[in-house]
Protein backbone atom coordinates (compact mmCIF):
# COMPACT_ATOMS: atom_id res chain seq x y z
CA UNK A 1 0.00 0.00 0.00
CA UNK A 2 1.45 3.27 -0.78
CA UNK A 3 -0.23 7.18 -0.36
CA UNK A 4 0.14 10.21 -2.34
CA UNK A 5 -1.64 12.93 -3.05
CA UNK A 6 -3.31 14.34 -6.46
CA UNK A 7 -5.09 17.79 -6.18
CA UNK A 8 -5.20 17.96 -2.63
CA UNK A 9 -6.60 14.63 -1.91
CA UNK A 10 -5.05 11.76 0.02
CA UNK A 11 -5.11 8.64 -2.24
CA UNK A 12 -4.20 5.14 -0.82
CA UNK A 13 -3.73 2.44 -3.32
CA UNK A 14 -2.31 -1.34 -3.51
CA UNK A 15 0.42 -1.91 -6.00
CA UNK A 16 1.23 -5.45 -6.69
CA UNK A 17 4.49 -6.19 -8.36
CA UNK A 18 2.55 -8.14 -11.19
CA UNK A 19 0.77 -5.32 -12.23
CA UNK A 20 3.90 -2.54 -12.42
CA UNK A 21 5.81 -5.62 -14.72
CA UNK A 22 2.59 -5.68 -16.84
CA UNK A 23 3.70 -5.48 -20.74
CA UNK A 24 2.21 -2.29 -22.48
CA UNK A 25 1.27 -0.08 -19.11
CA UNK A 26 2.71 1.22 -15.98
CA UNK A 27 0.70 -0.76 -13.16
CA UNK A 28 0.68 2.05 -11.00
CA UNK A 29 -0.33 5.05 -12.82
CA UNK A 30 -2.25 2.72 -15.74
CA UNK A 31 -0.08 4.11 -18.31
CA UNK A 32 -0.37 3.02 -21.49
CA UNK A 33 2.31 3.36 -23.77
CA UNK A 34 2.39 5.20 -27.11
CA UNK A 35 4.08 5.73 -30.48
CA UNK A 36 5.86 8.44 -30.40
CA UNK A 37 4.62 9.69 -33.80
CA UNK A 38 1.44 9.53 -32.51
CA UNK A 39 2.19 11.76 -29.34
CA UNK A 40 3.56 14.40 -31.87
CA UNK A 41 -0.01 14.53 -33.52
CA UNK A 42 -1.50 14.94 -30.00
CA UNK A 43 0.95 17.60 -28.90
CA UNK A 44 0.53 19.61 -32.23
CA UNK A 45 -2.66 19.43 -31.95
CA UNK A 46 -3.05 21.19 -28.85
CA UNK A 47 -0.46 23.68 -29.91
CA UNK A 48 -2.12 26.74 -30.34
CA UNK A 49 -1.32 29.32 -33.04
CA UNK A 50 0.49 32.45 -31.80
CA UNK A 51 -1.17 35.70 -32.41
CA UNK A 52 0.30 37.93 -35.50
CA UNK A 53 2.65 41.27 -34.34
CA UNK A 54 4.43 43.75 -36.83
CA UNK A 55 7.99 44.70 -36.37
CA UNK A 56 10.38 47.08 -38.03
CA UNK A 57 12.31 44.75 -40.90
CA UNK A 58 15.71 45.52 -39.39
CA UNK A 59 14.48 43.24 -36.34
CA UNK A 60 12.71 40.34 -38.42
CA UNK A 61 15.32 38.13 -39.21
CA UNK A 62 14.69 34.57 -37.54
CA UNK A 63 11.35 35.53 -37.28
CA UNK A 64 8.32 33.85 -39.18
CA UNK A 65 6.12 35.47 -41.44
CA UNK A 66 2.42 35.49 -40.60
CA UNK A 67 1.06 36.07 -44.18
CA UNK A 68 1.71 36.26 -47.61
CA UNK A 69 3.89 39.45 -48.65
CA UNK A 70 2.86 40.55 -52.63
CA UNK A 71 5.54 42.61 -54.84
CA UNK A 72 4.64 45.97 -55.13
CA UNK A 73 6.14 46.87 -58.56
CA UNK A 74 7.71 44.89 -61.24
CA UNK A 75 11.33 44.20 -60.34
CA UNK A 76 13.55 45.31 -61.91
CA UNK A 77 11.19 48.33 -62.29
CA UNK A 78 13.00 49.69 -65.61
CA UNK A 79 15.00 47.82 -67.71
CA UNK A 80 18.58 47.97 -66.24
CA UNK A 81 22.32 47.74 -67.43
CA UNK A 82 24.00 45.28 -65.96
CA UNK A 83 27.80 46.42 -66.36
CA UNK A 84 29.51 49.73 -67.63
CA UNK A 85 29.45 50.35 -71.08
CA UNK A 86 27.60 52.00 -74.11
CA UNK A 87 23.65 51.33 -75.04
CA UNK A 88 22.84 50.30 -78.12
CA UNK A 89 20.87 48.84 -81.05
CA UNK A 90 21.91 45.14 -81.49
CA UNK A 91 20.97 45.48 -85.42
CA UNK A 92 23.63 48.32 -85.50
CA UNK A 93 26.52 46.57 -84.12
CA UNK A 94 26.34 43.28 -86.67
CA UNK A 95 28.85 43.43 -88.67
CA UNK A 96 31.15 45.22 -85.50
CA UNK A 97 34.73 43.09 -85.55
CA UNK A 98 38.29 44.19 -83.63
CA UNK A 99 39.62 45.29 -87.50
CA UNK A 100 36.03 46.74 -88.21
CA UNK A 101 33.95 48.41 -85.36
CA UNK A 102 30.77 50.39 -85.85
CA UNK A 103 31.00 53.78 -85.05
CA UNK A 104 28.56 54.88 -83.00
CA UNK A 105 27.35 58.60 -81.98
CA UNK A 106 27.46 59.06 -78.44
CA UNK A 107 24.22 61.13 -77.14
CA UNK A 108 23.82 60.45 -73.99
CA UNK A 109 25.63 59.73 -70.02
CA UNK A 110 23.38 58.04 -68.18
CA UNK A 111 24.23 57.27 -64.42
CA UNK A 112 22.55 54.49 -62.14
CA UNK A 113 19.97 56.50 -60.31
CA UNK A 114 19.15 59.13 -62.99
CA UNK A 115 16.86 58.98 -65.76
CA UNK A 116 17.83 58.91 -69.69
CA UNK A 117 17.33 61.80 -70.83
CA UNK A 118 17.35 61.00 -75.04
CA UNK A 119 16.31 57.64 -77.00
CA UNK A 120 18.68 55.89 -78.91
CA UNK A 121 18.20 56.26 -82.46
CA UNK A 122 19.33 53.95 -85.38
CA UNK A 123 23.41 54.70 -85.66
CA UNK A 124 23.69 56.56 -81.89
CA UNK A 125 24.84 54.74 -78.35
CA UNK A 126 24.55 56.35 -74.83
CA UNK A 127 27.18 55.82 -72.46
CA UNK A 128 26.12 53.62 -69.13
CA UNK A 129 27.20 52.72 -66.01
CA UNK A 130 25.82 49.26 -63.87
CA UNK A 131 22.28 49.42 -62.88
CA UNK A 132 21.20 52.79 -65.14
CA UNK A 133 17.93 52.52 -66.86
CA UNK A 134 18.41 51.53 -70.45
CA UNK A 135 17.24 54.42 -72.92
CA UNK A 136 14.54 53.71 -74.69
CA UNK A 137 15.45 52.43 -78.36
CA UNK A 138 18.44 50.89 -77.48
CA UNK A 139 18.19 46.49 -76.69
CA UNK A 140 21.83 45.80 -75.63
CA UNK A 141 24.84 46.79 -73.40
CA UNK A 142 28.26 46.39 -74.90
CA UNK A 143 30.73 46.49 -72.09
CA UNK A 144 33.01 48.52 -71.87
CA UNK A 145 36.06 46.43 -72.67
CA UNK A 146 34.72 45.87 -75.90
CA UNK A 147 34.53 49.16 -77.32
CA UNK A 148 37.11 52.63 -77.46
CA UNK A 149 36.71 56.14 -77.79
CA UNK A 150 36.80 58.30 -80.87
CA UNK A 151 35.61 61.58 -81.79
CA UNK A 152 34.34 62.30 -85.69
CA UNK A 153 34.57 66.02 -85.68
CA UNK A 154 33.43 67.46 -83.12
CA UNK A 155 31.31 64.60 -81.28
CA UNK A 156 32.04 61.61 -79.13
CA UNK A 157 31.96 58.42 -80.87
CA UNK A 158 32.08 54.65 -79.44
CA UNK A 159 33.81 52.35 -81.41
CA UNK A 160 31.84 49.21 -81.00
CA UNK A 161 34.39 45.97 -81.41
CA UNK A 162 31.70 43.07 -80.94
CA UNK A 163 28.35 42.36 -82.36
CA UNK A 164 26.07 42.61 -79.78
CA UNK A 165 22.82 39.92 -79.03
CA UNK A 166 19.53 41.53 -78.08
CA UNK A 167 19.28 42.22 -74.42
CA UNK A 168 22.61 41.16 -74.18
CA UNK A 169 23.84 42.55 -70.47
CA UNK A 170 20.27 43.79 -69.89
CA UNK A 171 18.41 42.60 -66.72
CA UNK A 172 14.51 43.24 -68.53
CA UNK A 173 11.49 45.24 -66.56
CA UNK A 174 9.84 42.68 -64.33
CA UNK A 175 12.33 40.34 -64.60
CA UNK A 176 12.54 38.85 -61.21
CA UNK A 177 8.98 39.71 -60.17
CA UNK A 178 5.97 41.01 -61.74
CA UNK A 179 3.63 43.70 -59.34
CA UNK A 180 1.42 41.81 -57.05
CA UNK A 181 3.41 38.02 -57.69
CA UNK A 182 4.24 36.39 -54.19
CA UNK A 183 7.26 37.40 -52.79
CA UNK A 184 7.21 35.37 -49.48
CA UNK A 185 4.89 33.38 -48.09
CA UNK A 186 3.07 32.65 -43.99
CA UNK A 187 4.90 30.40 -42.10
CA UNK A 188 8.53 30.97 -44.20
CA UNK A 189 11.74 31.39 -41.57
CA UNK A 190 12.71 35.07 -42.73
CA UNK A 191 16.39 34.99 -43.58
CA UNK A 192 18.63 37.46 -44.80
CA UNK A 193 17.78 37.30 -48.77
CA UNK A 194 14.06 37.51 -47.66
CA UNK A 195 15.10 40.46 -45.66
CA UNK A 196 16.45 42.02 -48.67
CA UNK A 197 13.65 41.53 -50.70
CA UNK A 198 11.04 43.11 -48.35
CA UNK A 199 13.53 46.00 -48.12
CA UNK A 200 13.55 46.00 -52.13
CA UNK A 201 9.60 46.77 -51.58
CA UNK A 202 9.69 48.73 -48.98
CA UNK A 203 7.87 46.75 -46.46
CA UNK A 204 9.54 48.96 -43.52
CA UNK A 205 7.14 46.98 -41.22
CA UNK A 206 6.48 42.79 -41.34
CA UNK A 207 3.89 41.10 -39.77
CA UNK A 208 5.48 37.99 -37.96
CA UNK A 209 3.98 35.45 -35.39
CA UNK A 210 4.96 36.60 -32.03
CA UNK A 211 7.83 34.61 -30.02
CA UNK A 212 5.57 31.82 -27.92
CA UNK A 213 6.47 32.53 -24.47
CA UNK A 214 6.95 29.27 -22.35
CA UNK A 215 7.65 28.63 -18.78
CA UNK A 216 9.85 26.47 -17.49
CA UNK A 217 9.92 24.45 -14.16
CA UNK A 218 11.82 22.22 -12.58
CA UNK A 219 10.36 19.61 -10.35
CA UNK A 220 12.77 18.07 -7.40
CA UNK A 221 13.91 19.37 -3.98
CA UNK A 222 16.89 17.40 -4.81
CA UNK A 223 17.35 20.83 -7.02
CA UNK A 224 19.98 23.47 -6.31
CA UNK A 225 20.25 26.73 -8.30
CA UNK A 226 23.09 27.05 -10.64
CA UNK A 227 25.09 29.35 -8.40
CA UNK A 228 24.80 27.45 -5.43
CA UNK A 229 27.23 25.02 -3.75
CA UNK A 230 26.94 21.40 -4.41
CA UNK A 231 25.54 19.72 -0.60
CA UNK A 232 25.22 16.12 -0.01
CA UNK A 233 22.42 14.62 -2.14
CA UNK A 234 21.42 17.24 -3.99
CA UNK A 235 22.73 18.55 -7.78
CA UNK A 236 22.47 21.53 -9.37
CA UNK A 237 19.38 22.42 -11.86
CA UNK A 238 21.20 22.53 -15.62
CA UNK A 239 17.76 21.19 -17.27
CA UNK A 240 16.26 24.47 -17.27
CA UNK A 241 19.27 26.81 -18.57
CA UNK A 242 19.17 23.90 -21.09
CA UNK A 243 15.85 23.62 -21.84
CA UNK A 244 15.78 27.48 -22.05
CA UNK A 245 18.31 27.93 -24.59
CA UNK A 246 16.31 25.07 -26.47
CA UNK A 247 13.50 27.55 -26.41
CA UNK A 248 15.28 29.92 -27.68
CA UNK A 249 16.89 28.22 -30.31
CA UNK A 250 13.33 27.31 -31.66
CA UNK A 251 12.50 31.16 -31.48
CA UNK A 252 10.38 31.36 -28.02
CA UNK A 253 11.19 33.05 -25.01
CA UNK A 254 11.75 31.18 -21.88
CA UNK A 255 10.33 32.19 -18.89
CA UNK A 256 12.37 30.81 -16.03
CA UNK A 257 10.38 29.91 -13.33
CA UNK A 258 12.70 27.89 -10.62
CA UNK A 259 12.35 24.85 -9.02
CA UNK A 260 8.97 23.20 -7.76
CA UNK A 261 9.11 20.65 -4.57
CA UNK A 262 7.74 17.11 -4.68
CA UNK A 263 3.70 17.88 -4.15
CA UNK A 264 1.91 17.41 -6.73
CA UNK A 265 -0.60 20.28 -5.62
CA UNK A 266 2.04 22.81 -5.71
CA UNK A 267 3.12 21.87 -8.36
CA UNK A 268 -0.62 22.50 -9.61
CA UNK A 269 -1.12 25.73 -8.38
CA UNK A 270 2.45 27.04 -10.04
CA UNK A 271 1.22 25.52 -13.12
CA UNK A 272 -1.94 27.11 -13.35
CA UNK A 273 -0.89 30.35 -11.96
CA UNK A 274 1.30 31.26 -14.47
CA UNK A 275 -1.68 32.19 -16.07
CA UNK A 276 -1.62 34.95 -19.08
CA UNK A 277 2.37 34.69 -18.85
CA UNK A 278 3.05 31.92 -20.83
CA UNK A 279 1.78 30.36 -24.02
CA UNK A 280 3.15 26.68 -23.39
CA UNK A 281 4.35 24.82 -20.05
CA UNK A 282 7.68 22.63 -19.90
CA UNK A 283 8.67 20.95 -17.24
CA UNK A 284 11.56 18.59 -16.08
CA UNK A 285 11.70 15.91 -13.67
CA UNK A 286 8.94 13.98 -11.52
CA UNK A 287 7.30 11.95 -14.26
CA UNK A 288 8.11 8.48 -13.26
CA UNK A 289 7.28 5.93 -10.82
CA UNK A 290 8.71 6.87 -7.72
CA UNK A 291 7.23 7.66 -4.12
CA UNK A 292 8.00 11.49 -5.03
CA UNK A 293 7.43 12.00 -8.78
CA UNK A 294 4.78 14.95 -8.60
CA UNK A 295 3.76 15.52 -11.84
CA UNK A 296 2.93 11.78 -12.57
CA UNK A 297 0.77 11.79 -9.90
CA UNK A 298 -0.51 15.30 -11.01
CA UNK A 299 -1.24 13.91 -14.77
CA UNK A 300 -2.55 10.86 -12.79
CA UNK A 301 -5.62 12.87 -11.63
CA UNK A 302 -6.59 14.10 -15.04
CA UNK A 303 -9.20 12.66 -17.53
CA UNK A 304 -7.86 11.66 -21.26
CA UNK A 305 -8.47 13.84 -23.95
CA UNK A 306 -10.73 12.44 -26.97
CA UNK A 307 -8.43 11.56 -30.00
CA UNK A 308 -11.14 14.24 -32.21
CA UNK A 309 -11.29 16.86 -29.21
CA UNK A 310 -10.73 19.94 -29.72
CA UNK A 311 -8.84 21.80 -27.13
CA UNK A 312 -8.82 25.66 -27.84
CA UNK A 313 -11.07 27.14 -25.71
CA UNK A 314 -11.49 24.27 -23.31
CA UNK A 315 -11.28 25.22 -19.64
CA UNK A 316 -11.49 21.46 -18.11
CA UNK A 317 -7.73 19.69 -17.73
CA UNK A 318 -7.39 16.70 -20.22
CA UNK A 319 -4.36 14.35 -20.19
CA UNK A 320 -2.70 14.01 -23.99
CA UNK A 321 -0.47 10.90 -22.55
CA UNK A 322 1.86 9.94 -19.95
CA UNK A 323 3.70 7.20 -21.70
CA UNK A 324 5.26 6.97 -25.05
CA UNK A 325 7.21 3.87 -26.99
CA UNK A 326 10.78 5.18 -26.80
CA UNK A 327 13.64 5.57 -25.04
CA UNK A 328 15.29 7.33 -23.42
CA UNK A 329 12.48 9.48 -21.75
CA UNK A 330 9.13 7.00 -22.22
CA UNK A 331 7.73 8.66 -18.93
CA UNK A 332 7.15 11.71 -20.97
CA UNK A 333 3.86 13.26 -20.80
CA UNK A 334 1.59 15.97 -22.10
CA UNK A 335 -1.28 17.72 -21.06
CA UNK A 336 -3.99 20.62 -21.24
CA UNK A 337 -4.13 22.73 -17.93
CA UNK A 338 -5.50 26.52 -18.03
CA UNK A 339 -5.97 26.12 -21.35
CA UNK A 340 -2.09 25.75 -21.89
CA UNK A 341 -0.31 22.88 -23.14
CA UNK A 342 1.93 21.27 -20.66
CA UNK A 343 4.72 18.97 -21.27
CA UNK A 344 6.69 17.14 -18.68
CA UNK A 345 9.84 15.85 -19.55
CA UNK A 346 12.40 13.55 -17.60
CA UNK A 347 14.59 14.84 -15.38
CA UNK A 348 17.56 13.06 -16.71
CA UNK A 349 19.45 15.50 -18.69
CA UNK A 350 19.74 13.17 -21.94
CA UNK A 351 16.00 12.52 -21.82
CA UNK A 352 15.00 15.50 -20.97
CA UNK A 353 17.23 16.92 -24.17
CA UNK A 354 15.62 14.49 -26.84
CA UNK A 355 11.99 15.14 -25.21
CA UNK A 356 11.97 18.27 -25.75
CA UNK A 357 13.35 17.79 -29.93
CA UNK A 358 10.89 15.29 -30.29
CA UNK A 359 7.95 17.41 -29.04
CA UNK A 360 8.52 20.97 -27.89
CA UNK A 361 10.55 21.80 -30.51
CA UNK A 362 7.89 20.59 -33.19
CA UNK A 363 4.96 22.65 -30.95
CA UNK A 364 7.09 25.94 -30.89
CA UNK A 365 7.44 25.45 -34.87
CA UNK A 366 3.69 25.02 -35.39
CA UNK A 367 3.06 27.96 -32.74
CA UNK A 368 4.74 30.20 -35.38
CA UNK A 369 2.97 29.08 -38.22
CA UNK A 370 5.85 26.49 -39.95
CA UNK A 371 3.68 24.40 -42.53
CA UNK A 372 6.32 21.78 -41.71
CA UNK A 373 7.72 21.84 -38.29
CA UNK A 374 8.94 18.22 -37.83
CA UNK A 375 12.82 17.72 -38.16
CA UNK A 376 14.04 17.41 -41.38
CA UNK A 377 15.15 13.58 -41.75
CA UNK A 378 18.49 12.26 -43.52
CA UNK A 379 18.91 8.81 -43.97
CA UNK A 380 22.29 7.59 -42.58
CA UNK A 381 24.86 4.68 -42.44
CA UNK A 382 25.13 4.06 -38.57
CA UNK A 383 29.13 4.17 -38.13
CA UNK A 384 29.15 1.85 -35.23
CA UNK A 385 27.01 -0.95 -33.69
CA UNK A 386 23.88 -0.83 -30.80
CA UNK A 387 24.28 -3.86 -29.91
CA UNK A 388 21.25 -3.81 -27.13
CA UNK A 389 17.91 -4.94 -28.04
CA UNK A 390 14.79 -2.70 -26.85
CA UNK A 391 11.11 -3.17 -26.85
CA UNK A 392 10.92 0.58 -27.74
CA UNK A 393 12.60 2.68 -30.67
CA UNK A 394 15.79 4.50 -29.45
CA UNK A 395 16.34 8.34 -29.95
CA UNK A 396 20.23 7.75 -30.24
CA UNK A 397 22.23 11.17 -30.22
CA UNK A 398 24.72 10.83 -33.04
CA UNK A 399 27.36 12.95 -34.86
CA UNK A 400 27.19 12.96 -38.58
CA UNK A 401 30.04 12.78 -41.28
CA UNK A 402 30.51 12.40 -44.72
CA UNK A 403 31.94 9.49 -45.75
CA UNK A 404 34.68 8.70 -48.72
CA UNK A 405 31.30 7.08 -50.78
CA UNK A 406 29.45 10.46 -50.40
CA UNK A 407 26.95 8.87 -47.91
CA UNK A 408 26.41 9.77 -44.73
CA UNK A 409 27.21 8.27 -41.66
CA UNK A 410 25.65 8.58 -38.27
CA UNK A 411 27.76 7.98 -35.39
CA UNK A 412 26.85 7.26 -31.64
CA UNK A 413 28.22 9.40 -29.31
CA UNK A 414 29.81 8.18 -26.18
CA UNK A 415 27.92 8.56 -22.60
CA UNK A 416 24.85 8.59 -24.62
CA UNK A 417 22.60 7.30 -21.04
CA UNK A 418 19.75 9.47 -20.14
CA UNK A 419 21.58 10.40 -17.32
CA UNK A 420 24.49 11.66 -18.91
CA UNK A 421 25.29 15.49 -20.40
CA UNK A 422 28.52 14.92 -21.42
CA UNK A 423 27.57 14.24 -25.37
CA UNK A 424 24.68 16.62 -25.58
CA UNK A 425 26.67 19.36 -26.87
CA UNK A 426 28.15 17.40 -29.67
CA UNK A 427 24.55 16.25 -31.11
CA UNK A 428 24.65 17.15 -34.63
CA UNK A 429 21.14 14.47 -34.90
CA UNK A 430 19.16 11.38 -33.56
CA UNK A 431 19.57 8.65 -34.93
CA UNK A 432 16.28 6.53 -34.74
CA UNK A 433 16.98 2.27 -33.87
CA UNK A 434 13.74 0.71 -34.30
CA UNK A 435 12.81 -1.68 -31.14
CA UNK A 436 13.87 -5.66 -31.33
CA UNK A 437 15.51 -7.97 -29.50
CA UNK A 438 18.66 -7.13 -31.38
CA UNK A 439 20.06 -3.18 -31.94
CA UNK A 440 21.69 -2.42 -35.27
CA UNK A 441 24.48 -3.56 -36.94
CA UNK A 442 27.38 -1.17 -38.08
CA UNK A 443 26.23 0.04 -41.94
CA UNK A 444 22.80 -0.34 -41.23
CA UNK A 445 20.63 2.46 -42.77
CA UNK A 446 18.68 4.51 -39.86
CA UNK A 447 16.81 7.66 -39.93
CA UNK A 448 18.43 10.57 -38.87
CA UNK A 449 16.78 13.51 -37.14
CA UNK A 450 18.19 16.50 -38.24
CA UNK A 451 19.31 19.04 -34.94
CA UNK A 452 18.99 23.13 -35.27
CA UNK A 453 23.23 23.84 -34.87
């Protein structure tokens, strides 16, 4: 017989070794195990679409764009020369040769950022420097190379050496974009060329999906703060700096919110009082088995969501899962409290690092509008052997190299446990090893999980 409590209430129950060894569930909390693509669909789900903000375009780089952004002239919006050199007919530099160049009146200068001021007529050229508008009449740029300088009387002549092609170094009105075509479109990852082109027409201000803001508690009095001096028994909390920077690296903004103790109705009322603060919930530690694991017996108290349900808007707590088919981290749960979706990662460090890829990182994309926010996935030659069996897919982290052949290769890093930080850092992707009772052999092909670097 053991006692917790969920919510407040004192709850005695018998656990009976039988039932915690039973195959697909946790005796103790009934947990039921699932895939891990299916959690993904349940966590998306509930993630909820941030609202829209503008901001000035020096400041939306690495942001994502909230709808579709239209040209607002042709572009080019005059035809333009596209090195230095004279304007001219095509037809009247045919027969032009080294030993035989057209001559060629010269009637015009024209400058980039200045207008022609006189056509080009049938035996004249205009002089032109990189990105002037081409005078009307004239269909080619000769460059400059190709031509020399020579006065007949008392006007400017260019001797043309080449035959010139129609629009030959001319970049034509409209060539990259017509007014009104798409220039960028809702959900794209604004980089530097697409902040070029919005500065191109002149969209000063961009309308982005705001940064989802998530909190971030630890569960454990086990838990130190970072500055703090190591004691007997008790470590230092480096899952939420981590998970933080995660955040951020996904473009939220963590909202650090310290450690929790073991209660599980604490650990309720800091959940739900974070209220209007935060757009999504993460927290580490406390979702396993043991006598003091608060948010299992937290999640324990809640009823399952309906595969169909719809959760925006709802006000009663629903559970999403607290199991799923993989390891590390198959404690890993999710949930809908306050009308926020909560996830509760391991504590371990390793777990609680490939948790949060497999399904905060997705929810943060989708919260920002990303059409696709799943990793992108590489298949790889695994460089080395797993030689354990597992009844659940592994989430191995792995480096990645290119090989002699031009494939890729995948290898396991070293103190790859849960409970181990050392090879986080060095994570380039995870490397997925289905379950069996045999691991993979060295040059199997696996699926690798691309990681943001």
């Amino acid at each position: 017989m053991i006692h917790y409590r969920v919510g407040g209430i004192r709850v005695a129950e018998d656990i009976s070794l039988d039932s915690m060894r039973s195959g697909g569930s946790d005796g103790r909390f009934n947990r039921r195990a699932i895939r891990v693509d299916e959690a993904q669909g349940r966590v998306l789900a509930a993630a909820a679409r941030a609202a829209i903000e503008q901001v000035p375009l020096a400041e939306a780089g690495g942001r994502r764009l909230a709808q579709q952004l239209l040209a607002t002239s042709d572009w080019p919006p005059f035809a333009r020369a596209g090195l230095d050199g004279y304007a001219v007919r095509a037809a009247d530099t045919a027969q032009a040769s080294p030993e035989s160049p057209a001559a060629l009146r010269v009637i015009d200068t024209v400058a980039a950022g200045e207008p022609a001021l006189a056509a080009v007529q049938p035996g004249t050229a205009a002089r032109i420097m990189t990105g002037a508008p081409v005078p009307q009449g004239a269909d080619a740029v000769v460059m400059l190379e190709q031509t020399a300088e020579g006065m007949a009387g008392d006007e400017r002549t260019a001797l043309v050496k080449a035959a010139a092609r129609p629009g030959q170094n001319v970049a034509p009105q409209g060539e990259e974009f017509r007014l009104g075509s798409p220039i960028a479109e809702p959900g794209e990852l604004l980089r530097p060329g697409h902040i070029a082109l919005l500065g191109t027409f002149g969209y000063a201000d961009v309308p982005v999906y705001k940064r989802p803001r998530v909190a971030v508690f630890a569960t454990g009095s086990e838990l130190l703060p970072v500055a703090a001096p190591l004691a007997p028994g008790l470590i230092r909390d480096s899952n939420s700096p981590m998970v933080a920077a995660m955040i951020r690296q996904h473009g939220g903004e963590p909202l650090l919110c310290g450690a929790l103790p073991d209660e599980p109705e604490a650990v309720r009322e800091a959940l739900l009082g974070i209220g209007a603060e935060a757009d999504m919930i993460v927290t580490t530690g406390g979702v396993s088995v043991g006598d003091y694991d608060a948010m299992a017996m937290l999640l324990r108290g809640l009823s399952p969501c309906e595969p169909a349900q719809q959760l925006s808007g709802v006000s009663q707590e629903r559970l999403l899962f607290n199991r799923v088919s993989m390891r590390p981290g198959s404690p890993t749960s999710a949930a809908w409290m306050g009308g926020k979706l909560v996830l509760a990662l391991s504590g371990n460090p390793g777990a609680c690092f490939v948790g949060f890829e497999l399904f905060a990182a997705p929810a943060l994309r989708a919260m920002q509008g990303d059409p696709s926010p799943q990793h992108r996935k590489w298949k790889a030659v695994l460089a080395r052997e797993i030689g354990k069996g597992s009844p659940h897919d592994r989430y191995i982290r792995v480096s990645l190299q290119y090989g002699e052949d031009g494939r890729i290769y995948a290898d396991p890093l070293a103190f790859g446990k849960s409970s181990m930080t050392a090879s986080i850092a060095d994570a380039e992707a995870i490397a997925v090893i289905p379950s069996g009772r045999n691991g993979a052999a060295a040059g199997s092909i696996v699926e690798a999980w691309l990681l943001p670097q």
